[in-house]
C-alpha atoms as a PDB file:
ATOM      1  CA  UNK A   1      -3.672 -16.514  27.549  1.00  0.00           C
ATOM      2  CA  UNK A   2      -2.138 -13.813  26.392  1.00  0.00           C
ATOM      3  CA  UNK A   3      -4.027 -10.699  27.744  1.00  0.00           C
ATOM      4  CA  UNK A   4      -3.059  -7.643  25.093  1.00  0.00           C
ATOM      5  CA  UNK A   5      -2.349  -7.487  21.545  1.00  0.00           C
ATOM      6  CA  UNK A   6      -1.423  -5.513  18.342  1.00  0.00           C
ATOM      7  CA  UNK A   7      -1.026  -5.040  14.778  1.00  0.00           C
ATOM      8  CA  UNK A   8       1.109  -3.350  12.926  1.00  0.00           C
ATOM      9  CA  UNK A   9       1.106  -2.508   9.441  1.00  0.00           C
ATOM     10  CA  UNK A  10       4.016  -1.101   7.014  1.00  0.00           C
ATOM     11  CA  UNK A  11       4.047   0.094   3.402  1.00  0.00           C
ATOM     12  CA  UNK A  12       7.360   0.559   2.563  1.00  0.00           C
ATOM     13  CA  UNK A  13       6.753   2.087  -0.564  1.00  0.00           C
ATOM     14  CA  UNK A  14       5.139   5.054   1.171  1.00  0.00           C
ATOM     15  CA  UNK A  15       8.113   5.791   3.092  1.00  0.00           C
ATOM     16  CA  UNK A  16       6.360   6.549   6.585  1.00  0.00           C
ATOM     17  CA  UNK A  17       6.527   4.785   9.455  1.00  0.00           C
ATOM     18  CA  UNK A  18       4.694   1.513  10.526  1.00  0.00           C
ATOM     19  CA  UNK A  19       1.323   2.326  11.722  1.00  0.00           C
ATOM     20  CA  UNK A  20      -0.666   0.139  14.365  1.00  0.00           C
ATOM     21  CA  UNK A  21      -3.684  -0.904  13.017  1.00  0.00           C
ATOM     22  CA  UNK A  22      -5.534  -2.472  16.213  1.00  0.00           C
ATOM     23  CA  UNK A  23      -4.081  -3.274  19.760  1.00  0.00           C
ATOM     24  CA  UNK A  24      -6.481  -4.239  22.509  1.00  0.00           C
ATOM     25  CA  UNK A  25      -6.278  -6.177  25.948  1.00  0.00           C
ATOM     26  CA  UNK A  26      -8.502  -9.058  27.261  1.00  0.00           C
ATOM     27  CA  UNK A  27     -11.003  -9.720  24.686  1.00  0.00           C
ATOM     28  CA  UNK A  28     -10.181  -7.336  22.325  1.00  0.00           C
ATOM     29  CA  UNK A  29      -6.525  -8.714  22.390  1.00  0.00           C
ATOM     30  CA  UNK A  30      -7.731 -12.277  21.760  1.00  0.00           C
ATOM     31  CA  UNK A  31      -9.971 -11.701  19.283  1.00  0.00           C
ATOM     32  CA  UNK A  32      -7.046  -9.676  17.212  1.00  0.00           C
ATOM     33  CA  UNK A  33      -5.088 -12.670  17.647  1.00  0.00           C
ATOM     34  CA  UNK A  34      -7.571 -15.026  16.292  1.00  0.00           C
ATOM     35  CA  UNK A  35      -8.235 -13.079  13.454  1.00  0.00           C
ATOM     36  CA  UNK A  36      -4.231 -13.408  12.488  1.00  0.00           C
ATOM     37  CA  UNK A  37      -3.816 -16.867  13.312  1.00  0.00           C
ATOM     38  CA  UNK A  38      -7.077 -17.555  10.987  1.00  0.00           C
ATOM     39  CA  UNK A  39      -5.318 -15.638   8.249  1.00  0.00           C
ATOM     40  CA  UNK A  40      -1.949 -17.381   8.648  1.00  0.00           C
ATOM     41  CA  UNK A  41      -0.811 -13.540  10.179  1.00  0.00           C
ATOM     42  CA  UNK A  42       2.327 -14.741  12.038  1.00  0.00           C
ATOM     43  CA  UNK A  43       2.705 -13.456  15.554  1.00  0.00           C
ATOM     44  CA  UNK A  44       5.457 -12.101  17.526  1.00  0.00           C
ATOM     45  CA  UNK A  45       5.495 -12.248  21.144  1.00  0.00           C
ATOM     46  CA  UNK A  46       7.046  -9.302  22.871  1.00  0.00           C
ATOM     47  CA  UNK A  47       5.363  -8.011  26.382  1.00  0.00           C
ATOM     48  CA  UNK A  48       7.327  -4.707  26.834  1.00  0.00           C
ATOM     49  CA  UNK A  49       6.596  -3.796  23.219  1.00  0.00           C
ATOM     50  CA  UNK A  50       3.116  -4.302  23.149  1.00  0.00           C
ATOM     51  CA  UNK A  51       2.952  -2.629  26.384  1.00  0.00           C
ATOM     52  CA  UNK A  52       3.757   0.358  24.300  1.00  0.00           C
ATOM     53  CA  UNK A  53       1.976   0.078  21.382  1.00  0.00           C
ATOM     54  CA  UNK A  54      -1.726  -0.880  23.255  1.00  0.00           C
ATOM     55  CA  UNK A  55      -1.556   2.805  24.469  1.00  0.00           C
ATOM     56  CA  UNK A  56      -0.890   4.121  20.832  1.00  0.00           C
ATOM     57  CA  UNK A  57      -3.522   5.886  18.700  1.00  0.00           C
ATOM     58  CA  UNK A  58      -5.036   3.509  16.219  1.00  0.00           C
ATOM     59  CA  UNK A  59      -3.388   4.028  12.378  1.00  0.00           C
ATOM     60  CA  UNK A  60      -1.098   6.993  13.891  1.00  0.00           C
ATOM     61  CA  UNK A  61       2.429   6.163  13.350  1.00  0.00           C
ATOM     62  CA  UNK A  62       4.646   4.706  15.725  1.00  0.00           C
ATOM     63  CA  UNK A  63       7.001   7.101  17.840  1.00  0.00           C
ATOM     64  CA  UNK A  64      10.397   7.360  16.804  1.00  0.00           C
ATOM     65  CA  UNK A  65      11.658   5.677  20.374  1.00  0.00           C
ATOM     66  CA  UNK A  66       9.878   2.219  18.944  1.00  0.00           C
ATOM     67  CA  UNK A  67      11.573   2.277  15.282  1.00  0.00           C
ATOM     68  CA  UNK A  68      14.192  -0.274  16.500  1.00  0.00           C
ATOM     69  CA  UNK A  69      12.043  -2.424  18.478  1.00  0.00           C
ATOM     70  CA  UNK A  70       9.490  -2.371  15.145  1.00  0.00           C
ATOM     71  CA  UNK A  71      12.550  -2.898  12.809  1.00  0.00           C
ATOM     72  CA  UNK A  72      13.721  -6.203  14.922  1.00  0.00           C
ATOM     73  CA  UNK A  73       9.740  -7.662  14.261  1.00  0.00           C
ATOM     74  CA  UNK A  74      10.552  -6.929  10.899  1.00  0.00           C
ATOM     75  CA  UNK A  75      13.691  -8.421  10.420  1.00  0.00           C
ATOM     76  CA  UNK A  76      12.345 -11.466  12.506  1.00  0.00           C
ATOM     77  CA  UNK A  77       9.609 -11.522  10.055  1.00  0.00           C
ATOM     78  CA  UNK A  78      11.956 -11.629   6.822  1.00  0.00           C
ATOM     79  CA  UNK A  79      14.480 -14.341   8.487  1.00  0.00           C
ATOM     80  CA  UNK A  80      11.216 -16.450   8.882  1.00  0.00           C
ATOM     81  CA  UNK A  81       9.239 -15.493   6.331  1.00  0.00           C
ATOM     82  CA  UNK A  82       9.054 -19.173   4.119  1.00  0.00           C
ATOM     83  CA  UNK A  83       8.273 -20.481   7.260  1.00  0.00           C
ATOM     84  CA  UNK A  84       4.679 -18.775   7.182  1.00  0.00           C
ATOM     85  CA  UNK A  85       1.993 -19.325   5.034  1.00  0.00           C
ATOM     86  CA  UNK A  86       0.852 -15.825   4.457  1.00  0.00           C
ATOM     87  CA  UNK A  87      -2.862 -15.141   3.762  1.00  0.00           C
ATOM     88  CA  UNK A  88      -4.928 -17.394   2.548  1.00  0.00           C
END
């Protein structure tokens, strides 16, 4: 079980930096994950960097010290993107 969670959002065509859009621990956290997993939201699992953004400020950007950890979800997301079923 996995005990916190987050979501992210990005528009690139704003030009500002992702935002986290909920993050939560216990049953918060699994209740943000079942919400993606019922919307085909694919999920990346990375403890140290949701550490860091559970303690952000909901739909504040992210620091600048988490762009590359954000931009390697990203790219992830893009390499594996046909594999996901996006929204339903």
């Amino acid at each position: 079980m996995q005990d916190k969670a987050a979501a992210l959002e990005y528009d690139k065509k704003s030009g500002s930096a992702p935002k986290v859009t909920a993050s939560g621990k216990g049953t918060i956290a699994q209740s943000i994950i079942a919400k993606a997993k019922e919307f085909d939201v694919p999920i990346f699992a990375n403890e140290a960097l949701v550490n860091s953004l559970v303690d952000l400020e909901i739909d504040k950007e992210i620091p600048s010290e988490l762009y590359q950890a954000i931009a390697d979800v990203f790219i992830w997301l893009m390499k594996n993107e046909k594999s996901f079923k996006l929204g339903k």
